[in-house]
PDB file of N, CA and C in Angstrom:
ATOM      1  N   UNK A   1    -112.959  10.366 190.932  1.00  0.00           N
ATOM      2  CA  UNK A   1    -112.064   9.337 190.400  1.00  0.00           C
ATOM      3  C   UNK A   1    -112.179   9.338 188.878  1.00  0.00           C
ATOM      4  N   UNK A   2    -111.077   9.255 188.113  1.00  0.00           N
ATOM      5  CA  UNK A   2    -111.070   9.203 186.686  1.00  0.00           C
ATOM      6  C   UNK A   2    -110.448   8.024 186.309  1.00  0.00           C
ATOM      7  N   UNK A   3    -110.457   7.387 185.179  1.00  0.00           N
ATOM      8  CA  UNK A   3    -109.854   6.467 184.964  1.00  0.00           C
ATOM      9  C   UNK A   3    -109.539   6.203 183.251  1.00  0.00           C
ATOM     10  N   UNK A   4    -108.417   6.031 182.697  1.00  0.00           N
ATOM     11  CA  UNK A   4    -108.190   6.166 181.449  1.00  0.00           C
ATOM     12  C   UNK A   4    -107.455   5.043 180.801  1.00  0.00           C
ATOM     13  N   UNK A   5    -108.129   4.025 180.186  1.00  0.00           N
ATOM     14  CA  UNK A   5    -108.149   3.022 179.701  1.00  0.00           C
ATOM     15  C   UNK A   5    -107.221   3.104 177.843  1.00  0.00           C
ATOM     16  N   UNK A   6    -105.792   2.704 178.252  1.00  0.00           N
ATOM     17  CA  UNK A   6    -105.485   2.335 176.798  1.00  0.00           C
ATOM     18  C   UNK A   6    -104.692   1.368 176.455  1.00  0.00           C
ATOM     19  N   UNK A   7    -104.145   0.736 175.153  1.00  0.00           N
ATOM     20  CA  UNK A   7    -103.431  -0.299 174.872  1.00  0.00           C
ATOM     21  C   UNK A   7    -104.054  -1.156 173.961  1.00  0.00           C
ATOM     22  N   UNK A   8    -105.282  -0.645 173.744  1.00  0.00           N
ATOM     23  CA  UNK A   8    -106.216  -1.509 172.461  1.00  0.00           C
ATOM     24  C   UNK A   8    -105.683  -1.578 171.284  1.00  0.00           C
ATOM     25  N   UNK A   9    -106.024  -2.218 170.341  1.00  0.00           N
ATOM     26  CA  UNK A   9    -105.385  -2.399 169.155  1.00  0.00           C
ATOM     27  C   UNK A   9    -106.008  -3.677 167.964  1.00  0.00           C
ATOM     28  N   UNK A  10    -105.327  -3.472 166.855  1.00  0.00           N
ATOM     29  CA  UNK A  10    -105.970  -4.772 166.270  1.00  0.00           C
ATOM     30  C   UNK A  10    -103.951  -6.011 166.418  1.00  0.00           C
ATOM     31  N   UNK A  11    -104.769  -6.775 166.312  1.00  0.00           N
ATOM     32  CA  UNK A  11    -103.625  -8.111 166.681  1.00  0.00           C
ATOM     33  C   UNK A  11    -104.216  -9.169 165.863  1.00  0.00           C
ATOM     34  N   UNK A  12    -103.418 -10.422 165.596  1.00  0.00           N
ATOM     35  CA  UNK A  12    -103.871 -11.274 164.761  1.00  0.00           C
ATOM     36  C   UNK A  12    -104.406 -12.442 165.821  1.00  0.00           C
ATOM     37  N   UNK A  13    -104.909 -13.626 165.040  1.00  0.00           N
ATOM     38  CA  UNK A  13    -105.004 -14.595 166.069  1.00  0.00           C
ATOM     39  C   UNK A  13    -103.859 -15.043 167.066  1.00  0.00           C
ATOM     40  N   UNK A  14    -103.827 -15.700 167.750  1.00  0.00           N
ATOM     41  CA  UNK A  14    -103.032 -15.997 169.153  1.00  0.00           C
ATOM     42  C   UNK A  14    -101.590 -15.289 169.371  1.00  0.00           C
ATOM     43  N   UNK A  15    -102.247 -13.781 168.731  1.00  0.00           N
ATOM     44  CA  UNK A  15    -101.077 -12.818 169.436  1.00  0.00           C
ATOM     45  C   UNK A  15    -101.898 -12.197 170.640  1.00  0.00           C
ATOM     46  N   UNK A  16    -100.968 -11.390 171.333  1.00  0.00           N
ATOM     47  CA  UNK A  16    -100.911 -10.564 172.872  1.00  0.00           C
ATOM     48  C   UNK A  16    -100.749  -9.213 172.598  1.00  0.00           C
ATOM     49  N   UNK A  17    -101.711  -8.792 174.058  1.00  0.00           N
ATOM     50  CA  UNK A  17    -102.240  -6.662 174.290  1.00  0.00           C
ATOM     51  C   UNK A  17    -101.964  -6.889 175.304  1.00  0.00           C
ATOM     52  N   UNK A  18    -101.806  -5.593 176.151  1.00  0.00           N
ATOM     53  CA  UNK A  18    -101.513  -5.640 177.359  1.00  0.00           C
ATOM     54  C   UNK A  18    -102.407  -4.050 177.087  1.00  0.00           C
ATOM     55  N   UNK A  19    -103.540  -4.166 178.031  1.00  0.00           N
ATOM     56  CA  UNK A  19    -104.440  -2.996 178.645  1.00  0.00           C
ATOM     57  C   UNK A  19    -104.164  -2.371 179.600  1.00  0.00           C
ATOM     58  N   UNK A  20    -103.821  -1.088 179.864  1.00  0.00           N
ATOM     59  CA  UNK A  20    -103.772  -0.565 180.839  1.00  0.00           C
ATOM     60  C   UNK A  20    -104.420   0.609 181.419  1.00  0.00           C
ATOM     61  N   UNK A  21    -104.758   0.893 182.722  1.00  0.00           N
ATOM     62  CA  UNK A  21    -105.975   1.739 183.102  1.00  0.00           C
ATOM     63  C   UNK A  21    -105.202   2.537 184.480  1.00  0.00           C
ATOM     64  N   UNK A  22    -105.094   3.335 183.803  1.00  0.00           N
ATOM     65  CA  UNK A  22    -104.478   4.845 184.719  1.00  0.00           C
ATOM     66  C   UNK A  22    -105.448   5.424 185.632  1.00  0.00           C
ATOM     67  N   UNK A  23    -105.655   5.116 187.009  1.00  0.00           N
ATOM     68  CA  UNK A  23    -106.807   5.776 187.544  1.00  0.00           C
ATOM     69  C   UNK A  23    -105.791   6.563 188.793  1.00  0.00           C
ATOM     70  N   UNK A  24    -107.101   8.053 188.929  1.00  0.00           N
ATOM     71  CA  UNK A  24    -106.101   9.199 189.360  1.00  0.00           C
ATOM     72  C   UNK A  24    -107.440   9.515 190.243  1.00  0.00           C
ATOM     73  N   UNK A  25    -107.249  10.916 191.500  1.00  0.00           N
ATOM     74  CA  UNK A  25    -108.747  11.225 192.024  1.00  0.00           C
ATOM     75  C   UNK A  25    -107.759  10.677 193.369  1.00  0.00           C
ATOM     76  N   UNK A  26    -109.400  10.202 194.074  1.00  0.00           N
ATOM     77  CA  UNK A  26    -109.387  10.368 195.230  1.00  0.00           C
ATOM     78  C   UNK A  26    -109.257   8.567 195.349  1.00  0.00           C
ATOM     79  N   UNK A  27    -108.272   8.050 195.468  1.00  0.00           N
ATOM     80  CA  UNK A  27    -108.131   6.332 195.017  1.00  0.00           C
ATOM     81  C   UNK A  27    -108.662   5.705 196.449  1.00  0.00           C
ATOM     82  N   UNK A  28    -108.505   6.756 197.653  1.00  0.00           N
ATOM     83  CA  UNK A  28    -108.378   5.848 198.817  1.00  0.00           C
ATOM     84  C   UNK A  28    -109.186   4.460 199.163  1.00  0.00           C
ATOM     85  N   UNK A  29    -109.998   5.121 199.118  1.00  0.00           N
ATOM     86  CA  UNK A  29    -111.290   4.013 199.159  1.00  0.00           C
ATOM     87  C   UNK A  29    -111.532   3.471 198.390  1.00  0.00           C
ATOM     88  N   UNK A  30    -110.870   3.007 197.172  1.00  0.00           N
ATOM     89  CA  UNK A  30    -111.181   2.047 196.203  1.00  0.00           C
ATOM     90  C   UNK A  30    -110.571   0.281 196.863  1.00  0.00           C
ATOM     91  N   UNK A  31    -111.222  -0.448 196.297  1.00  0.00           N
ATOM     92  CA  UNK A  31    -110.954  -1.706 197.225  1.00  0.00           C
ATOM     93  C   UNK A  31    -111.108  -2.973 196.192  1.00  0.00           C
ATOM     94  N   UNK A  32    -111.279  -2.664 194.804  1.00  0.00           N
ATOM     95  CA  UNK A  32    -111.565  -3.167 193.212  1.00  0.00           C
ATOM     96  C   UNK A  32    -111.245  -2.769 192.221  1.00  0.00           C
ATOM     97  N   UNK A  33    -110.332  -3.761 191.369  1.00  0.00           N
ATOM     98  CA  UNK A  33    -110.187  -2.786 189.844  1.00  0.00           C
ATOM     99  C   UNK A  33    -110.614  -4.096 189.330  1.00  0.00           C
ATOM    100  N   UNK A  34    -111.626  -3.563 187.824  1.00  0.00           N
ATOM    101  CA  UNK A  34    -111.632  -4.703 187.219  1.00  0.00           C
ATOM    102  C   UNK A  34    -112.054  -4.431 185.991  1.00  0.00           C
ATOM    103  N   UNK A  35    -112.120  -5.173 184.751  1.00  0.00           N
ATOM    104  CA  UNK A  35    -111.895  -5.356 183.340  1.00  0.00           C
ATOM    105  C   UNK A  35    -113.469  -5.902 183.335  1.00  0.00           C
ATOM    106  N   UNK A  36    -113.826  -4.967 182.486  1.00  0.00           N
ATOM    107  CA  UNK A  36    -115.112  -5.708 181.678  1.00  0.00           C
ATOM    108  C   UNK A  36    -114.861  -5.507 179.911  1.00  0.00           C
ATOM    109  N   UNK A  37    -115.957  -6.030 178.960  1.00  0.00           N
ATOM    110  CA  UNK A  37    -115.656  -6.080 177.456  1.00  0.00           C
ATOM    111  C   UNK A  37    -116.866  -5.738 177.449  1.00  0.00           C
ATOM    112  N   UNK A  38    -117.284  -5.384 176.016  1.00  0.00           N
ATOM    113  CA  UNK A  38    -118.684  -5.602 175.369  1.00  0.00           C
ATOM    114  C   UNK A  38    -118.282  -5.534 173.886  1.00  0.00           C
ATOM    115  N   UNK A  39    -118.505  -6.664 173.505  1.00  0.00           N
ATOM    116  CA  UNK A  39    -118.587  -7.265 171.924  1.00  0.00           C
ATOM    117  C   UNK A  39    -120.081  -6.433 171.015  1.00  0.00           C
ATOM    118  N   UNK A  40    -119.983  -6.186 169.834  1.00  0.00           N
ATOM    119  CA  UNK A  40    -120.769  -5.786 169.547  1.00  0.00           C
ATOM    120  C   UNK A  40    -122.229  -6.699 169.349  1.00  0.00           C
ATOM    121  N   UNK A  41    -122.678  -5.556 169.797  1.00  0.00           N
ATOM    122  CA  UNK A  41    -124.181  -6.416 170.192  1.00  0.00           C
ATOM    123  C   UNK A  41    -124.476  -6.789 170.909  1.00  0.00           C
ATOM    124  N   UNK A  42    -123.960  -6.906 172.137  1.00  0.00           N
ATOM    125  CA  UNK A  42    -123.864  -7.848 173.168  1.00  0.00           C
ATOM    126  C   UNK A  42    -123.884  -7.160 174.389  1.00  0.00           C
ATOM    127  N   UNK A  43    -124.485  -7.563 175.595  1.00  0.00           N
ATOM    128  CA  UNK A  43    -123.899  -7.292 177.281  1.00  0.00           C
ATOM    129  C   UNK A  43    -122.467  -6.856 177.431  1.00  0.00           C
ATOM    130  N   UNK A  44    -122.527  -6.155 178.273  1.00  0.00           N
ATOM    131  CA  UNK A  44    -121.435  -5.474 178.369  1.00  0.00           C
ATOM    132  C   UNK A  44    -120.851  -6.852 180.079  1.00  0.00           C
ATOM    133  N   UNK A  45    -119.463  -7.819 180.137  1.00  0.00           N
ATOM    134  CA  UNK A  45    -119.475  -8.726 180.635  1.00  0.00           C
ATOM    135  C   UNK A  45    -118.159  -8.441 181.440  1.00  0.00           C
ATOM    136  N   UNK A  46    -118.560  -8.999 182.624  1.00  0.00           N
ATOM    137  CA  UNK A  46    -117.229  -9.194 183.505  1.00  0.00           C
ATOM    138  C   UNK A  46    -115.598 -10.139 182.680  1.00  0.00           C
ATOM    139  N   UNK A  47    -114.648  -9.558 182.765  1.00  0.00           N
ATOM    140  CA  UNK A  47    -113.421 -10.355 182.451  1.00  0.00           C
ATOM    141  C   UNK A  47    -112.656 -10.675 183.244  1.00  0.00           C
ATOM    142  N   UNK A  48    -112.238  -9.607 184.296  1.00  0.00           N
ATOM    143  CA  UNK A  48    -110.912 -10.110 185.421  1.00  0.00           C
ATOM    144  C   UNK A  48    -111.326  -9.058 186.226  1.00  0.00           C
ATOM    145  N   UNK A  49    -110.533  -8.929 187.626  1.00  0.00           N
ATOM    146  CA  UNK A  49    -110.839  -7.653 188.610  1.00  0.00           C
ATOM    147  C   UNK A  49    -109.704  -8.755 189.480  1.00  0.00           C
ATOM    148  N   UNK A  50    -109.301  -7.546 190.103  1.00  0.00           N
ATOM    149  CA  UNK A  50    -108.298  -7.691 191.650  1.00  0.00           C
ATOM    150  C   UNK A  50    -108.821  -7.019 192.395  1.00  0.00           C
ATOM    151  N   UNK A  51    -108.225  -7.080 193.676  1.00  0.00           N
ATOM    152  CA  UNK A  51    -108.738  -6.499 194.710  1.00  0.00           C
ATOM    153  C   UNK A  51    -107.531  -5.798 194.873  1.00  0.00           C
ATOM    154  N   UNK A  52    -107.659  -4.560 196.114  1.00  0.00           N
ATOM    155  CA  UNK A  52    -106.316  -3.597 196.327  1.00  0.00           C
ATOM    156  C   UNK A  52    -105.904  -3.667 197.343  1.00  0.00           C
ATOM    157  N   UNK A  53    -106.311  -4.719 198.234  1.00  0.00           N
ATOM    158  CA  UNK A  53    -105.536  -4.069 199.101  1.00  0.00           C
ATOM    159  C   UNK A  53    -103.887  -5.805 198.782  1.00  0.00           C
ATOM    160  N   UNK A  54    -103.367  -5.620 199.899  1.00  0.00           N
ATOM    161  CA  UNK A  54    -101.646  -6.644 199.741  1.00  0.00           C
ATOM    162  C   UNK A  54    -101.294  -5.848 199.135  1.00  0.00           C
ATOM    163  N   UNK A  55    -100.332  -6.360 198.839  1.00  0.00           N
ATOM    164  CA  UNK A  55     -99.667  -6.521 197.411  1.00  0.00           C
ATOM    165  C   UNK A  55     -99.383  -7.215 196.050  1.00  0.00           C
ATOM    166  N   UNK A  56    -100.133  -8.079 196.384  1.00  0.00           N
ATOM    167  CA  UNK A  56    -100.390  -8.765 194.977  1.00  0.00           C
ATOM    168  C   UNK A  56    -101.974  -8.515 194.373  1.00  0.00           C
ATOM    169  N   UNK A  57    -102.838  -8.894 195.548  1.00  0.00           N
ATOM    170  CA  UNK A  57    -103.688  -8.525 195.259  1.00  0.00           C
ATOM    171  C   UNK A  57    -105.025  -9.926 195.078  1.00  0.00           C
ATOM    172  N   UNK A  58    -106.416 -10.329 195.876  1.00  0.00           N
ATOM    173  CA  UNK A  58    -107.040 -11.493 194.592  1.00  0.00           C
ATOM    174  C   UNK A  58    -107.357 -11.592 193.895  1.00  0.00           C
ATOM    175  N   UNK A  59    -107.568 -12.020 192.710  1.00  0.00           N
ATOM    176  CA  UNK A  59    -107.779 -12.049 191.388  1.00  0.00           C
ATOM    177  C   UNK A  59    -109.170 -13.074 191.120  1.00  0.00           C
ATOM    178  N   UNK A  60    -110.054 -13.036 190.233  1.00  0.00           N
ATOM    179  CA  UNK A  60    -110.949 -14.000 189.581  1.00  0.00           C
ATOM    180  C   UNK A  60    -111.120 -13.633 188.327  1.00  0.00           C
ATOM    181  N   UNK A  61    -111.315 -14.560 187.512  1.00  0.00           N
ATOM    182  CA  UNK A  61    -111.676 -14.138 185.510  1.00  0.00           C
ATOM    183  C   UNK A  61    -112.603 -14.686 185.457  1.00  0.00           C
ATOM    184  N   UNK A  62    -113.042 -14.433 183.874  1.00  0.00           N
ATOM    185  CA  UNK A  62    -114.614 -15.020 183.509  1.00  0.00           C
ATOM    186  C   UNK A  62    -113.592 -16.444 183.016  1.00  0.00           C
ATOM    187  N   UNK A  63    -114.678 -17.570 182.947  1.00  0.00           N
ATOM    188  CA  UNK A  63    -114.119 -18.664 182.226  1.00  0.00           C
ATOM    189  C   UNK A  63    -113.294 -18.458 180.771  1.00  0.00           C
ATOM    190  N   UNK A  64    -113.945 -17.588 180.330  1.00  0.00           N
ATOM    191  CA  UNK A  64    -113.638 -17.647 178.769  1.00  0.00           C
ATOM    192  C   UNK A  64    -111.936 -17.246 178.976  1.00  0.00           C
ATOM    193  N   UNK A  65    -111.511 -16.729 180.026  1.00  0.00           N
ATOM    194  CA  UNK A  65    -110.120 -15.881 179.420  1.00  0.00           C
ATOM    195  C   UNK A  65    -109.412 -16.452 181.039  1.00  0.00           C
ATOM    196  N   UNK A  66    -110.007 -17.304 181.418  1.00  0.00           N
ATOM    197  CA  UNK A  66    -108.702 -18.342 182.373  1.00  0.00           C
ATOM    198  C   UNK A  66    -107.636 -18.949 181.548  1.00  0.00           C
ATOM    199  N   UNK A  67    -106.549 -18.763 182.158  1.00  0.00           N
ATOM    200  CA  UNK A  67    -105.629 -19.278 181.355  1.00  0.00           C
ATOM    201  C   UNK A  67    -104.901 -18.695 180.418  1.00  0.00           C
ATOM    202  N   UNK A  68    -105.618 -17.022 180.128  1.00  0.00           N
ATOM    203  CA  UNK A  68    -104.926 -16.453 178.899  1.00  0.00           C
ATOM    204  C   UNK A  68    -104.733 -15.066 179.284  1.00  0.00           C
ATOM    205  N   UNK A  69    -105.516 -14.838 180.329  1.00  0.00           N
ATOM    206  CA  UNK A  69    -105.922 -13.264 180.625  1.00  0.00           C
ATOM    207  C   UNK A  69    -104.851 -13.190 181.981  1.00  0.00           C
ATOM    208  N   UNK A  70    -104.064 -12.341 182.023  1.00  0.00           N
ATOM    209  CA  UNK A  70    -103.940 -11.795 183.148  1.00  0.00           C
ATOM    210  C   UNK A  70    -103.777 -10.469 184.148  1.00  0.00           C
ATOM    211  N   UNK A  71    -104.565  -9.993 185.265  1.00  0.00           N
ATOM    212  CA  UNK A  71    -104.701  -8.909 185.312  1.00  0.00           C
ATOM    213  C   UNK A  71    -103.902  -8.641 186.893  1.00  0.00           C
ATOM    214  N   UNK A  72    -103.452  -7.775 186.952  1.00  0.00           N
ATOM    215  CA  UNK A  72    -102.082  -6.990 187.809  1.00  0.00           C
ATOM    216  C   UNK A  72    -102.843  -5.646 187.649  1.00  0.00           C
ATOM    217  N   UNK A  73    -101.699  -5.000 188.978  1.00  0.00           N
ATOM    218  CA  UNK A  73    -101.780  -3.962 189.409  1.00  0.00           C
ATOM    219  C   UNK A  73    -100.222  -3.383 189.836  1.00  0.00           C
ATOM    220  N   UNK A  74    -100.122  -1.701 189.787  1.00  0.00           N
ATOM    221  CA  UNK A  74     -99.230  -1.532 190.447  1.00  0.00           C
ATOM    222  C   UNK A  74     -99.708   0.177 191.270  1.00  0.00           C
ATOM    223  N   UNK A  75     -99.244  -0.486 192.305  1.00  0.00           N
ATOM    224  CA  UNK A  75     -99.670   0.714 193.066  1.00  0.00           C
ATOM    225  C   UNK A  75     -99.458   2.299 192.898  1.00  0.00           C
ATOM    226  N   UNK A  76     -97.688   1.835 193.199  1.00  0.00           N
ATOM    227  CA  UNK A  76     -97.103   2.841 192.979  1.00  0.00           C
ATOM    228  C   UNK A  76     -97.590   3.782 191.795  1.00  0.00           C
ATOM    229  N   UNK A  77     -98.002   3.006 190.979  1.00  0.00           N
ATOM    230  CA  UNK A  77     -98.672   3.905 190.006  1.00  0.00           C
ATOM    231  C   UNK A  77     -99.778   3.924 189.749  1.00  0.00           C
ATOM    232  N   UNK A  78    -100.736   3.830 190.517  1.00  0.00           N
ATOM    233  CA  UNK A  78    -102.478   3.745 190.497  1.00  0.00           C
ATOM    234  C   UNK A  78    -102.510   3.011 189.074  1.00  0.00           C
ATOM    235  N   UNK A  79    -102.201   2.347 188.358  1.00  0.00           N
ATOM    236  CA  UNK A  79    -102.794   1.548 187.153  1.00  0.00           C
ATOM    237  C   UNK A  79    -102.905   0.335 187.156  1.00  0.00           C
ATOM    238  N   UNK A  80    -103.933  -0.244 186.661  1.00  0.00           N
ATOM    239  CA  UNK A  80    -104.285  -1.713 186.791  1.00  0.00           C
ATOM    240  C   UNK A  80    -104.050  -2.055 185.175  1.00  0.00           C
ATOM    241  N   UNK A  81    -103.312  -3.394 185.183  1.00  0.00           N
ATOM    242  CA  UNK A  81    -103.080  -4.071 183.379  1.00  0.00           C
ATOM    243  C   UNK A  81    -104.206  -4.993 183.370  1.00  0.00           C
ATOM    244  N   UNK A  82    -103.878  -5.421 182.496  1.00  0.00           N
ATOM    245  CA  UNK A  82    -104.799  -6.730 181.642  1.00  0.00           C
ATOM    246  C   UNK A  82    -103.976  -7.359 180.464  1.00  0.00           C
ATOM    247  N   UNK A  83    -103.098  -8.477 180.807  1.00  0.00           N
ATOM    248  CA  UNK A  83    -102.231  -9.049 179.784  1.00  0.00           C
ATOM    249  C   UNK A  83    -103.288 -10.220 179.207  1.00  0.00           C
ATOM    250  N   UNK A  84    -103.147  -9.842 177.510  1.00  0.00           N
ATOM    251  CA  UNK A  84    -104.101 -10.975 176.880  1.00  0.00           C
ATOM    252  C   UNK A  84    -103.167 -11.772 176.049  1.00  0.00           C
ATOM    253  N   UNK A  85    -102.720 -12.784 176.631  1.00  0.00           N
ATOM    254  CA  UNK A  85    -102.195 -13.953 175.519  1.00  0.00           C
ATOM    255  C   UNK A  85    -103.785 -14.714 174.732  1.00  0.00           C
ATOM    256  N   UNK A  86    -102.222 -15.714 173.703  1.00  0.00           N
ATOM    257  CA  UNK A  86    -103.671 -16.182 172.960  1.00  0.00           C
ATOM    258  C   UNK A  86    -104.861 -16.180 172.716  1.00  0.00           C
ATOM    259  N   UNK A  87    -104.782 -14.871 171.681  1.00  0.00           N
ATOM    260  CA  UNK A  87    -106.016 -13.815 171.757  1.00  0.00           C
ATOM    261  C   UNK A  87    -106.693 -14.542 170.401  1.00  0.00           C
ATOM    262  N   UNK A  88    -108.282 -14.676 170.665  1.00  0.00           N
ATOM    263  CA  UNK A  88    -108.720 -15.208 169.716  1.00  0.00           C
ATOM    264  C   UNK A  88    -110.570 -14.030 169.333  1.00  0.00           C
ATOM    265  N   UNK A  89    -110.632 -14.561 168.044  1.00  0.00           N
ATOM    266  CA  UNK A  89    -111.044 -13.495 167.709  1.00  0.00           C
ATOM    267  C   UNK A  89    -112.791 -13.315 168.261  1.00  0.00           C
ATOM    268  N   UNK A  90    -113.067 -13.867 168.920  1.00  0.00           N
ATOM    269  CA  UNK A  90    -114.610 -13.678 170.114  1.00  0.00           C
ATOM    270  C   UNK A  90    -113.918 -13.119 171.507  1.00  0.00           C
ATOM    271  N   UNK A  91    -112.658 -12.556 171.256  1.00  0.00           N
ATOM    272  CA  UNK A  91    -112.112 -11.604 172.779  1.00  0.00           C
ATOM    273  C   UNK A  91    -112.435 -10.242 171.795  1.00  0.00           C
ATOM    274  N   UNK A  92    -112.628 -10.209 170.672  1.00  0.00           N
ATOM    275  CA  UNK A  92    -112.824  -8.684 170.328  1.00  0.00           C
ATOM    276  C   UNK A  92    -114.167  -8.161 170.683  1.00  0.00           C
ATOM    277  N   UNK A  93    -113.305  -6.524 171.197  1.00  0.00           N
ATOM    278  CA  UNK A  93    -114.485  -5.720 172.239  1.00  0.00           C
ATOM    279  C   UNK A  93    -113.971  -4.572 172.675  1.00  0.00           C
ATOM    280  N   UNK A  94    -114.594  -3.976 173.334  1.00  0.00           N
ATOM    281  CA  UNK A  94    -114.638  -2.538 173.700  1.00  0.00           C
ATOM    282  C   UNK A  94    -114.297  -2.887 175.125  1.00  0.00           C
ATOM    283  N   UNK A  95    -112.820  -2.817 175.289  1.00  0.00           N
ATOM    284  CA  UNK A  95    -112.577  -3.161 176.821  1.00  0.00           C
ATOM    285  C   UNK A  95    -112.781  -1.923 177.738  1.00  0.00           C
ATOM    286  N   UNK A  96    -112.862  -2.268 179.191  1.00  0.00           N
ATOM    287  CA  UNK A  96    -113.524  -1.185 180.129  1.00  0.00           C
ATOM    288  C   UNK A  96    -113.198  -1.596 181.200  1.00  0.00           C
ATOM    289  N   UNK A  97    -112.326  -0.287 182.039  1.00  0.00           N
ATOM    290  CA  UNK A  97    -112.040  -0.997 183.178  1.00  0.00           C
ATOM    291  C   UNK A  97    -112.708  -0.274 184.332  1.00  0.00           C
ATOM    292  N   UNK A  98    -113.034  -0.551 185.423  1.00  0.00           N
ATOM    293  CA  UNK A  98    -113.827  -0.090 186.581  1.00  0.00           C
ATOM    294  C   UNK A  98    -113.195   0.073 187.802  1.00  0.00           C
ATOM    295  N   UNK A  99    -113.608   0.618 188.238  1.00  0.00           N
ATOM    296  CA  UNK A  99    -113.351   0.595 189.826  1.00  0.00           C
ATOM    297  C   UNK A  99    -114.299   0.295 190.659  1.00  0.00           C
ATOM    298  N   UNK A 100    -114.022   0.158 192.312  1.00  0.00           N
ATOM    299  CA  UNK A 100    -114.989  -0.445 192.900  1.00  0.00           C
ATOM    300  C   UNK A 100    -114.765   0.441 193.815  1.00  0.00           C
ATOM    301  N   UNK A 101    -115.189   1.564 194.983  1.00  0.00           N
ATOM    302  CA  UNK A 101    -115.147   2.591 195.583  1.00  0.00           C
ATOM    303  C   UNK A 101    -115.953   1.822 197.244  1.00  0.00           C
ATOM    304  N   UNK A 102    -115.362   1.403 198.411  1.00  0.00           N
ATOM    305  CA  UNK A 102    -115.929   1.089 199.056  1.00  0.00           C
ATOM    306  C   UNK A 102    -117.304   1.871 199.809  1.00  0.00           C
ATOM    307  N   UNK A 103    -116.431   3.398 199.790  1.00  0.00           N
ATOM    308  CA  UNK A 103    -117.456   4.471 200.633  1.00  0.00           C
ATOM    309  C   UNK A 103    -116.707   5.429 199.903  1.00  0.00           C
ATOM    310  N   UNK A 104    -117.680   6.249 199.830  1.00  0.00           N
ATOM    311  CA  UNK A 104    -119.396   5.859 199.539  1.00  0.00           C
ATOM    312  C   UNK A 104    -118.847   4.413 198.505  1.00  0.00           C
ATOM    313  N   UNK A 105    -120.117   4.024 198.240  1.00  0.00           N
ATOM    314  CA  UNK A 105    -120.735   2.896 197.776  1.00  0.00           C
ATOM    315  C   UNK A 105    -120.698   3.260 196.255  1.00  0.00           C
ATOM    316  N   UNK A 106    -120.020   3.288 195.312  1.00  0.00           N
ATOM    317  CA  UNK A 106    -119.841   3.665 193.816  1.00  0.00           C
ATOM    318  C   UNK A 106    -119.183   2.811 193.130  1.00  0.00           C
ATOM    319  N   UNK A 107    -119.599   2.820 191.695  1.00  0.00           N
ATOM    320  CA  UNK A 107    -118.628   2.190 190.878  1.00  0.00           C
ATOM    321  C   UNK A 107    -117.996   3.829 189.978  1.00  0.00           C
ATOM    322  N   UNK A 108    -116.848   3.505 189.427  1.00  0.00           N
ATOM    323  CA  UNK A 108    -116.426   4.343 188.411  1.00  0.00           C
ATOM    324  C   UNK A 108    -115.625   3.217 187.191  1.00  0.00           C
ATOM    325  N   UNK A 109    -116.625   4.019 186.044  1.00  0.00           N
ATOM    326  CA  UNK A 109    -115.800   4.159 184.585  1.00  0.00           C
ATOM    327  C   UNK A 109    -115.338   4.563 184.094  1.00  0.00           C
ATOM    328  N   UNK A 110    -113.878   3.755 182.929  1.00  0.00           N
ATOM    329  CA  UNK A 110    -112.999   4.618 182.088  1.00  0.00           C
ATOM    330  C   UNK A 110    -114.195   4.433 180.807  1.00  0.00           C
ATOM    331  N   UNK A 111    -113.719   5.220 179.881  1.00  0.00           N
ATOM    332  CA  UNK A 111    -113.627   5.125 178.121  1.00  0.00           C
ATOM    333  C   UNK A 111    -113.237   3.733 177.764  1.00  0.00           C
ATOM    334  N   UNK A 112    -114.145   3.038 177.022  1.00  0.00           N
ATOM    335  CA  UNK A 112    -113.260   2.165 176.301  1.00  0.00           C
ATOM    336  C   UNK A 112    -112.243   2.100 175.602  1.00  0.00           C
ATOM    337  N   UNK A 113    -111.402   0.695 175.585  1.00  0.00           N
ATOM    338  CA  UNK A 113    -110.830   0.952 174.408  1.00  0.00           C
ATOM    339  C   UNK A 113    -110.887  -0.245 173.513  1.00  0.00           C
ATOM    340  N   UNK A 114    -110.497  -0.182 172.578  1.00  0.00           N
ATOM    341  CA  UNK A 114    -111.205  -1.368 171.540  1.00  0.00           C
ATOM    342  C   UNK A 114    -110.005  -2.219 171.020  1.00  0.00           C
ATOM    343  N   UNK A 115    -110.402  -3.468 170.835  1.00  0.00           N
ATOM    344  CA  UNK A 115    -109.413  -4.825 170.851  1.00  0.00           C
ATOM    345  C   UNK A 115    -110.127  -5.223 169.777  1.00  0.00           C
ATOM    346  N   UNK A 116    -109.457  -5.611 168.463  1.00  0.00           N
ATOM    347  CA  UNK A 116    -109.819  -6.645 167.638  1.00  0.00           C
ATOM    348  C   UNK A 116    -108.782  -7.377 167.237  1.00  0.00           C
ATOM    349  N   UNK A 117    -109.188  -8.519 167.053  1.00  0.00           N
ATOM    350  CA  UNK A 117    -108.463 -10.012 167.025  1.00  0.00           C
ATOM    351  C   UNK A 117    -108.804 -10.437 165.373  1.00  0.00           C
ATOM    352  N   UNK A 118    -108.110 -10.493 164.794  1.00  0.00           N
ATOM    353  CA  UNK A 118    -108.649 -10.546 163.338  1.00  0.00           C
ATOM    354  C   UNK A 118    -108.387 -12.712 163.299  1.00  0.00           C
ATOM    355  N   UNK A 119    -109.004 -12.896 161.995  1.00  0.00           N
ATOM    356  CA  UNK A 119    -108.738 -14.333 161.928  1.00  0.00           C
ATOM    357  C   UNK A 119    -108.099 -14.572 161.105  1.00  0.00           C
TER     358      UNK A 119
END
């Protein structure tokens, strides 16, 4: 499974990115896509993830980005988004999106890509 994470950028305060993560391979058994960050210096932290199977999909976020973050999928095209409204500048980070591989039992990573939110 590969996965290729882009759409980063610099943006000002309470403007919007939309991330997107192209994953290709062997998808079957994936059953999770999800968005993590790591700010410099810092833990690398959960942000959003869906699940795959429906069609819409369930969703959960970290507190910090309820309300602003939203993350989709589309099948048809193996890529999972990440729409960031009112982007403020402690969302800047090295975004990363994952997969969740039921069987075997794996995670897979893209490349970051990097978001800064200037003030």
């Amino acid at each position: 499974v590969q996965l290729q994470a882009f759409g980063g950028g610099l943006v000002q305060t309470g403007g919007s990115l939309r991330l997107s993560c192209a994953v290709s391979g062997s998808t079957a058994s994936i059953n999770r896509f999800n968005w993590y960050r790591q700010a410099p210096g810092k833990q690398r932290d959960f942000v959003a993830g869906i699940s795959s199977g429906g069609s819409g999909g369930r969703t959960n976020y970290a507190d910090s980005v309820k309300g602003r973050f939203t993350i989709s999928r589309d099948n048809a095209k193996n890529t999972v988004y990440l729409q960031m409204n009112s982007l403020k500048p402690e969302d800047t980070a090295v975004y990363y999106c994952r997969v969740d591989q039921l069987w075997p039992a794996k995670n897979y990573w893209g490349h970051g890509t990097l978001v800064t939110v200037s003030s």
